[in-house]
C-alpha atoms as a PDB file:
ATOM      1  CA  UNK A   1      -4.995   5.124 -11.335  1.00  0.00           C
ATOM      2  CA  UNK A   2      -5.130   8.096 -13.627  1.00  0.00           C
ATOM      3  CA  UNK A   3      -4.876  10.318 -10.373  1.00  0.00           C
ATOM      4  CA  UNK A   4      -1.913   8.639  -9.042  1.00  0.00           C
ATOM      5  CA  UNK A   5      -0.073   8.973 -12.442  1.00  0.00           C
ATOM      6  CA  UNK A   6      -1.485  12.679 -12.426  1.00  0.00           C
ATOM      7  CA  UNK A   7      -0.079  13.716  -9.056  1.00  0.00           C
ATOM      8  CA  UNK A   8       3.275  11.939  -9.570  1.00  0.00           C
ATOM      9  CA  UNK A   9       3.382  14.000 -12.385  1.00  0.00           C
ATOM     10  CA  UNK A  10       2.634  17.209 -10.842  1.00  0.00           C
ATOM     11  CA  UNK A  11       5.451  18.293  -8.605  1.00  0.00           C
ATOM     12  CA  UNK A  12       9.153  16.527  -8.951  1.00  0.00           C
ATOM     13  CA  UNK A  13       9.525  14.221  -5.780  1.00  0.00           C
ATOM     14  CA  UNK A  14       5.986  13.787  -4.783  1.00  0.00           C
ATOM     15  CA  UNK A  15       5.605  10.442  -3.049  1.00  0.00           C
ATOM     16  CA  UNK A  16       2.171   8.983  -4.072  1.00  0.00           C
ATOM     17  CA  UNK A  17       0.928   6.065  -1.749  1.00  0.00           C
ATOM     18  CA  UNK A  18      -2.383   3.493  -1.622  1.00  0.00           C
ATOM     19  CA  UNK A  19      -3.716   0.679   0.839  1.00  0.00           C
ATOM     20  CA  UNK A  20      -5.707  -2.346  -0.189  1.00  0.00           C
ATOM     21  CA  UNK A  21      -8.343  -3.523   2.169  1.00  0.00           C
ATOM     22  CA  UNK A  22      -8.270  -7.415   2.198  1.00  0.00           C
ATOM     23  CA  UNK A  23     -10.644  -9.627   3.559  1.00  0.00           C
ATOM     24  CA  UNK A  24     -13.643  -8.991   1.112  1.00  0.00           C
ATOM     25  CA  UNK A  25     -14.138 -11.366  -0.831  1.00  0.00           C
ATOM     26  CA  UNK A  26     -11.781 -10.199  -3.721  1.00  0.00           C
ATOM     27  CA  UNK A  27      -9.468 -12.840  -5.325  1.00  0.00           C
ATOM     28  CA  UNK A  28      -5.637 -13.717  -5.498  1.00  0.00           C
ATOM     29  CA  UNK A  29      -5.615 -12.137  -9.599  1.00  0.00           C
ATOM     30  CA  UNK A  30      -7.697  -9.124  -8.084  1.00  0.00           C
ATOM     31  CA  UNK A  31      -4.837  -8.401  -5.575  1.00  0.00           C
ATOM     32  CA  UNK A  32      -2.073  -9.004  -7.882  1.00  0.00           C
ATOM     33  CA  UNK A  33      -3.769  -7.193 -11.234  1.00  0.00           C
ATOM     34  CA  UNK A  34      -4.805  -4.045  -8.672  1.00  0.00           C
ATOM     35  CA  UNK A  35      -0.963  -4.106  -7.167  1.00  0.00           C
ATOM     36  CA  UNK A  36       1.106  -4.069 -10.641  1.00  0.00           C
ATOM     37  CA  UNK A  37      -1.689  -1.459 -11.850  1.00  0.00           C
ATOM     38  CA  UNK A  38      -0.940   0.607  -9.009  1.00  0.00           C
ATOM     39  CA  UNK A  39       2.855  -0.069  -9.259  1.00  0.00           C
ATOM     40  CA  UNK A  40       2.544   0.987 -13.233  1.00  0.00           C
ATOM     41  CA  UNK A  41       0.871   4.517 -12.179  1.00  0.00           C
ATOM     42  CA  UNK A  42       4.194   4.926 -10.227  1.00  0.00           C
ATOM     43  CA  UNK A  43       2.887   4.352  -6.578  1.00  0.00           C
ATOM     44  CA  UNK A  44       5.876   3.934  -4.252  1.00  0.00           C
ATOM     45  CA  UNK A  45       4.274   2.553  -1.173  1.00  0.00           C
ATOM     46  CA  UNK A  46       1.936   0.478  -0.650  1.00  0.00           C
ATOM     47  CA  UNK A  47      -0.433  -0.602   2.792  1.00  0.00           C
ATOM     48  CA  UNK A  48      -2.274  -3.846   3.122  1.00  0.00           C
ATOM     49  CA  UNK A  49      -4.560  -4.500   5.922  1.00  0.00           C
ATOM     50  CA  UNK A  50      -7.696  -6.550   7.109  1.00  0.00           C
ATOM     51  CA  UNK A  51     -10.890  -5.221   6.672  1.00  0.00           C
ATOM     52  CA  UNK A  52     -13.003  -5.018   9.651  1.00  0.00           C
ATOM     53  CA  UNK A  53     -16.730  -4.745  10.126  1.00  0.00           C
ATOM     54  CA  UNK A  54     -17.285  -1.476  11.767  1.00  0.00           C
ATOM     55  CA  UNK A  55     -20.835  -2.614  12.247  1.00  0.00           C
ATOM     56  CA  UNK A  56     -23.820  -5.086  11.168  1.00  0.00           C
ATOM     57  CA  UNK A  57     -25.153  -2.358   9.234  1.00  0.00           C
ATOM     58  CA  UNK A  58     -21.507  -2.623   7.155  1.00  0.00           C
ATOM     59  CA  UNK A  59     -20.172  -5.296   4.733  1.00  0.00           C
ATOM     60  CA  UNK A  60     -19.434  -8.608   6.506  1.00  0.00           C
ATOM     61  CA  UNK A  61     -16.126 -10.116   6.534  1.00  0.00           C
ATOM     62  CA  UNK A  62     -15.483 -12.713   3.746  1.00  0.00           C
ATOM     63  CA  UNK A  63     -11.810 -13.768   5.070  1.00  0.00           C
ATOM     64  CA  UNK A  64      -9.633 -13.257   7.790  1.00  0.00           C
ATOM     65  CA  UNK A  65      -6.448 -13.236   5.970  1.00  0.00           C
ATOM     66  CA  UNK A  66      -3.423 -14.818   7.528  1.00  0.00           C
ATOM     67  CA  UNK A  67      -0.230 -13.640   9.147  1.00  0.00           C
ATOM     68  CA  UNK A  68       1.432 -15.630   5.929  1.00  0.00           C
ATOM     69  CA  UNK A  69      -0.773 -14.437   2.799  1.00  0.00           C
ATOM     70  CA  UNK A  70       0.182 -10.958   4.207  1.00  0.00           C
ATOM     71  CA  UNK A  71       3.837 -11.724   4.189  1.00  0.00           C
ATOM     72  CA  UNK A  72       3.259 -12.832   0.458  1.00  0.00           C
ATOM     73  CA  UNK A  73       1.337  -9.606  -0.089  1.00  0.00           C
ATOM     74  CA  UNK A  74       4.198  -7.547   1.479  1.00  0.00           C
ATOM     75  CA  UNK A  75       6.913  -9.431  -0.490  1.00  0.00           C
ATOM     76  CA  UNK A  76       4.821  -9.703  -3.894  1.00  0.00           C
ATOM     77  CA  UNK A  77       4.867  -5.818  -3.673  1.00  0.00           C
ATOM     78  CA  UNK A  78       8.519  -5.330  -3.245  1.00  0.00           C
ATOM     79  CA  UNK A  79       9.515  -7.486  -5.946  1.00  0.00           C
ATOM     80  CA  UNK A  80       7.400  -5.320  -8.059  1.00  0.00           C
ATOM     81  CA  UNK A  81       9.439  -1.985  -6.531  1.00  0.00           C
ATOM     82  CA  UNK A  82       7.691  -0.420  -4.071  1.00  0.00           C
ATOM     83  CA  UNK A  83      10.021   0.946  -1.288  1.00  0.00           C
ATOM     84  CA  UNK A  84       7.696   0.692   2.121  1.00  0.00           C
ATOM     85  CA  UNK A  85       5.247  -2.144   2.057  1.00  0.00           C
ATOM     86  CA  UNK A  86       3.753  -2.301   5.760  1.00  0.00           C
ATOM     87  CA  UNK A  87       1.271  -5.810   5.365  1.00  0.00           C
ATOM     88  CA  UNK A  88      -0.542  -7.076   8.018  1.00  0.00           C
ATOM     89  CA  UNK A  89      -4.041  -7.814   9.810  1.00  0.00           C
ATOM     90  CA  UNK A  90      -3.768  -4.740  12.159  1.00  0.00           C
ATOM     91  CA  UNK A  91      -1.973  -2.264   9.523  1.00  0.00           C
ATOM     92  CA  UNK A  92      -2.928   1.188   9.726  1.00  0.00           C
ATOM     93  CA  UNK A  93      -2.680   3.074   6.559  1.00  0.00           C
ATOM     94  CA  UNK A  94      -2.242   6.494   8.276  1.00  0.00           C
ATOM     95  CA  UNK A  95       0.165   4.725  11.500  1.00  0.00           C
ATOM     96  CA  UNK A  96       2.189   3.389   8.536  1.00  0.00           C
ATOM     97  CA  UNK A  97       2.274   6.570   6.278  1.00  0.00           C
ATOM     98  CA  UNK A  98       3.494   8.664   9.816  1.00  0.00           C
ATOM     99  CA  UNK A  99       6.002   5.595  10.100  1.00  0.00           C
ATOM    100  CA  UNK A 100       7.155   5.680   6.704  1.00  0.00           C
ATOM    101  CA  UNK A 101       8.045   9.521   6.557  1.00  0.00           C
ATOM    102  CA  UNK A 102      10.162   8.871   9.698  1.00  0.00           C
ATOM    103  CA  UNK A 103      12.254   6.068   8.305  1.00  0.00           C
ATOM    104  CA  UNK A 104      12.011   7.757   4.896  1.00  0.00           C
ATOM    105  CA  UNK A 105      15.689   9.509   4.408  1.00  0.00           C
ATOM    106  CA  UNK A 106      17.290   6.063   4.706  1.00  0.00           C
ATOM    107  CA  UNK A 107      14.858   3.801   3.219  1.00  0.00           C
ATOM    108  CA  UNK A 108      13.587   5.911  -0.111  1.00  0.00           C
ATOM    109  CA  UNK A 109      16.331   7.109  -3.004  1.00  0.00           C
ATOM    110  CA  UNK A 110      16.619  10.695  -3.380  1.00  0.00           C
ATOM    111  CA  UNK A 111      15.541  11.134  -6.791  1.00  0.00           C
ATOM    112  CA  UNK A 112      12.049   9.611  -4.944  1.00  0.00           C
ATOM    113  CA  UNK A 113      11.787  11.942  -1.637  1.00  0.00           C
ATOM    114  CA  UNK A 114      13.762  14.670  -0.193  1.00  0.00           C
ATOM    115  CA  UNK A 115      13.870  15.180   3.085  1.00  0.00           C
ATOM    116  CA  UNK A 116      13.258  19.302   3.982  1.00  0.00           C
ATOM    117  CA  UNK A 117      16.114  20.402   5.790  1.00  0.00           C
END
C-alpha cells in the first residue's frame, strides 16, 4: 500500500490502479479489509477477476465465484469511491486498464486524470 500512496504522491494526476484475484480461498473480511486499504492509499480503480489455474503444477482453484458476488464486489468498491470498477469471472486487468483510459475523459474528474491534448 505504501507504494500506491507513494506514486499518487509523486506526480499531480497520476492515476494509481490494482486487481484482486478471487477464487483462492481468501475470505469475505479479506476482500473487504484489502479493498478499503487500497481505497485509503488513494487507488482510483479497481479490477476483480477469477483466478484460474494456469496449470497442475499452480495453485488449485478454491471457488468459482459467481456472476452475483462479483456484482457485490463491483458495487462494494464504488460505494467506497473508486471511479472504474470492471468485476467479473473473465476480467482482464490489462483489457480493463486499455478500456478504462478510453472511457476515461467522461468517466474520471479532472482534478483525478487529464486527458493529453
Amino acid at each position: 500500500m505504501s507504494v500506491l500512496k507513494h506514486a499518487k504522491a509523486s506526480k499531480k494526476g497520476m492515476v494509481t490502479k490494482s486487481s484482486i484475484m478471487l477464487g483462492l480461498g481468501e475470505t469475505e473480511e479479506e476482500i473487504k479489509q484489502t479493498i478499503a486499504d487500497l481505497r485509503a492509499s488513494d487507488v482510483v480503480t479497481l479490477t476483480l477477476g477469477q483466478y484460474l489455474q494456469p496449470t497442475e503444477r499452480h495453485l488449485r482453484v478454491r471457488e468459482y465465484v459467481t456472476p452475483e458476488k462479483f456484482d457485490f464486489w463491483k458495487k462494494y468498491g464504488e460505494s467506497l469511491g473508486f471511479v472504474y470498477v470492471p468485476s467479473g469471472p473473465l476480467v482482464s486487468f490489462t483489457y480493463s486498464w486499455l478500456f478504462f483510459l478510453i472511457i476515461s475523459d467522461t468517466r474520471i474528474p479532472s482534478f483525478i486524470y487529464k486527458k493529453k491534448s
